[in-house]
C-alpha atoms as a PDB file:
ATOM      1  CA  UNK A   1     -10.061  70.539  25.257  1.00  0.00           C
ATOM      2  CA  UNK A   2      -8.265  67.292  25.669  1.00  0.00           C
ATOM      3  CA  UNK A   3      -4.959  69.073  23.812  1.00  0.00           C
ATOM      4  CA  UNK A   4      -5.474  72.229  26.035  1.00  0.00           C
ATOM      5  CA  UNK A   5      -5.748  70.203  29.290  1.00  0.00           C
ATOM      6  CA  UNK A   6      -2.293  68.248  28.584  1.00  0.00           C
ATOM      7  CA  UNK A   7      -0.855  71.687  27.534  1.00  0.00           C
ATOM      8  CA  UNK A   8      -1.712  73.787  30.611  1.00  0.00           C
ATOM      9  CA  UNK A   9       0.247  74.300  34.077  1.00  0.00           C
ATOM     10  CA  UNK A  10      -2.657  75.530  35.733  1.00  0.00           C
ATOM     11  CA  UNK A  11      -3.575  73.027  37.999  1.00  0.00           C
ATOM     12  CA  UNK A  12      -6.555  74.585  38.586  1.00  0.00           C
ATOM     13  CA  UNK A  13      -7.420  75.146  35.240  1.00  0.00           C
ATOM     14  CA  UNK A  14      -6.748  71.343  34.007  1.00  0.00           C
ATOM     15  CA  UNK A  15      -9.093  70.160  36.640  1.00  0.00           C
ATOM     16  CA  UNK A  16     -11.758  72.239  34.883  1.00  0.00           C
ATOM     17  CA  UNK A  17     -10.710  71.025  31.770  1.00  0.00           C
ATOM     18  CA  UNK A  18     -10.436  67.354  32.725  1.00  0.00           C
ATOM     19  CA  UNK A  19     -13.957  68.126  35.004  1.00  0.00           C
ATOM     20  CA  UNK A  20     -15.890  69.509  31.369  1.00  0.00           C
ATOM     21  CA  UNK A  21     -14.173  66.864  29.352  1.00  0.00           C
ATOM     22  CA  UNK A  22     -15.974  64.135  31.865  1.00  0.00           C
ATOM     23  CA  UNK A  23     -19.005  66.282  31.201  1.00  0.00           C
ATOM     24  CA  UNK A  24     -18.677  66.177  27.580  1.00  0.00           C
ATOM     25  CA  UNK A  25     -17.668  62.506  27.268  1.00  0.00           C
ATOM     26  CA  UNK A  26     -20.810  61.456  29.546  1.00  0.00           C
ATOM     27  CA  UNK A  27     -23.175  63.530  27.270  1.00  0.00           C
ATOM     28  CA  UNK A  28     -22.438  61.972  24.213  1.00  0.00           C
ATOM     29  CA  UNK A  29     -21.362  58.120  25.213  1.00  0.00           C
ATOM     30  CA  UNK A  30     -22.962  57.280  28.451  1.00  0.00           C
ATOM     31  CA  UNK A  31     -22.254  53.949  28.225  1.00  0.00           C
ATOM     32  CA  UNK A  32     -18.199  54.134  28.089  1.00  0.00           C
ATOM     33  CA  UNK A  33     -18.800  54.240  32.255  1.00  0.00           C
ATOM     34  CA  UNK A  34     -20.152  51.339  32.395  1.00  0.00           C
ATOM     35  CA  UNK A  35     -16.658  49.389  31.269  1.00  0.00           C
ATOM     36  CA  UNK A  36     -14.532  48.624  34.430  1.00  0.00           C
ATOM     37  CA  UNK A  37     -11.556  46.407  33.918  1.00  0.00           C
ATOM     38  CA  UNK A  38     -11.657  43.519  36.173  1.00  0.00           C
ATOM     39  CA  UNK A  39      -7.746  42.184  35.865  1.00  0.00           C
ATOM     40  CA  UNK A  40      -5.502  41.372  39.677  1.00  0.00           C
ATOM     41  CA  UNK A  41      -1.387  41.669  38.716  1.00  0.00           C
ATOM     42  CA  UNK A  42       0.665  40.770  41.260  1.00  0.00           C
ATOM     43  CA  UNK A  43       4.658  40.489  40.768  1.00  0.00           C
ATOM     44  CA  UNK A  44       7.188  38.504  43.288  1.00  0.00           C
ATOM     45  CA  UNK A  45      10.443  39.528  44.014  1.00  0.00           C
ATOM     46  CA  UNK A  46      11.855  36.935  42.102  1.00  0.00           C
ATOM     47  CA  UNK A  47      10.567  37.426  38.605  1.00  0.00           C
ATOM     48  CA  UNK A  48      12.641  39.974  36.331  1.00  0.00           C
ATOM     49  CA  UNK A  49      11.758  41.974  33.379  1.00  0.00           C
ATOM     50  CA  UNK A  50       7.803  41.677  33.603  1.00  0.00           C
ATOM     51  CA  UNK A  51       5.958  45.609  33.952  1.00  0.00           C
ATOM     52  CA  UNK A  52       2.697  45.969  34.968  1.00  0.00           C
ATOM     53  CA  UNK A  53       1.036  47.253  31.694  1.00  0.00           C
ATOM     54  CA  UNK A  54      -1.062  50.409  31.013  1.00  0.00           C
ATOM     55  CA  UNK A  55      -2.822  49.226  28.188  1.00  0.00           C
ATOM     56  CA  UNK A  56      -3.134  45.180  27.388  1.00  0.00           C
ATOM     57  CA  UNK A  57      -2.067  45.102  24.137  1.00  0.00           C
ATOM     58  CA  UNK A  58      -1.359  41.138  23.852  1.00  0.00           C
ATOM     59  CA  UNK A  59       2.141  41.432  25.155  1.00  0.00           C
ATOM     60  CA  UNK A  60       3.191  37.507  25.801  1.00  0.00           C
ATOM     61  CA  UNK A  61       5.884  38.482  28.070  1.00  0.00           C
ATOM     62  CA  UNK A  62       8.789  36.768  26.374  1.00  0.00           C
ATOM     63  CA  UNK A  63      11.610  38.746  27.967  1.00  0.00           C
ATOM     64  CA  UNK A  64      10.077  37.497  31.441  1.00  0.00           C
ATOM     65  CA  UNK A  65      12.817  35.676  33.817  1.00  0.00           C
ATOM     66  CA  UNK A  66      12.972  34.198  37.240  1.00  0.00           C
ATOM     67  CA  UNK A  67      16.284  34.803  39.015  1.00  0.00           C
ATOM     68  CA  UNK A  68      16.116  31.477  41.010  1.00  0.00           C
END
């Protein structure tokens, strides 16, 4: 369902997907909903070459740089 849902360019039909992949999910792990991430980034204008990650993945930022 998951490859189908990417795949399609029904909107209407990848809501339904996404909508009975919730379903499905819930069904057989519950308990996945109860994880929230609880993580604040802010940036300032100043600092150059840090991105707000998608996934943490232990990035240490080396490549991070103010410009003042």
């Amino acid at each position: 369902m998951i490859v189908r849902a990417r795949a399609t360019p029904n909107e209407a039909e990848k809501v339904s997907l996404a909508r009975a992949i919730d379903a499905r999910v819930f069904e057989l792990a519950p308990w996945i909903f109860l994880w929230f991430p609880v993580d604040v980034w802010a940036a300032q204008p100043d600092v150059q070459g840090w991105r707000f990650p998608l996934v943490f993945t232990g990035q240490r930022w080396l490549e991070v740089r103010r410009t003042q």
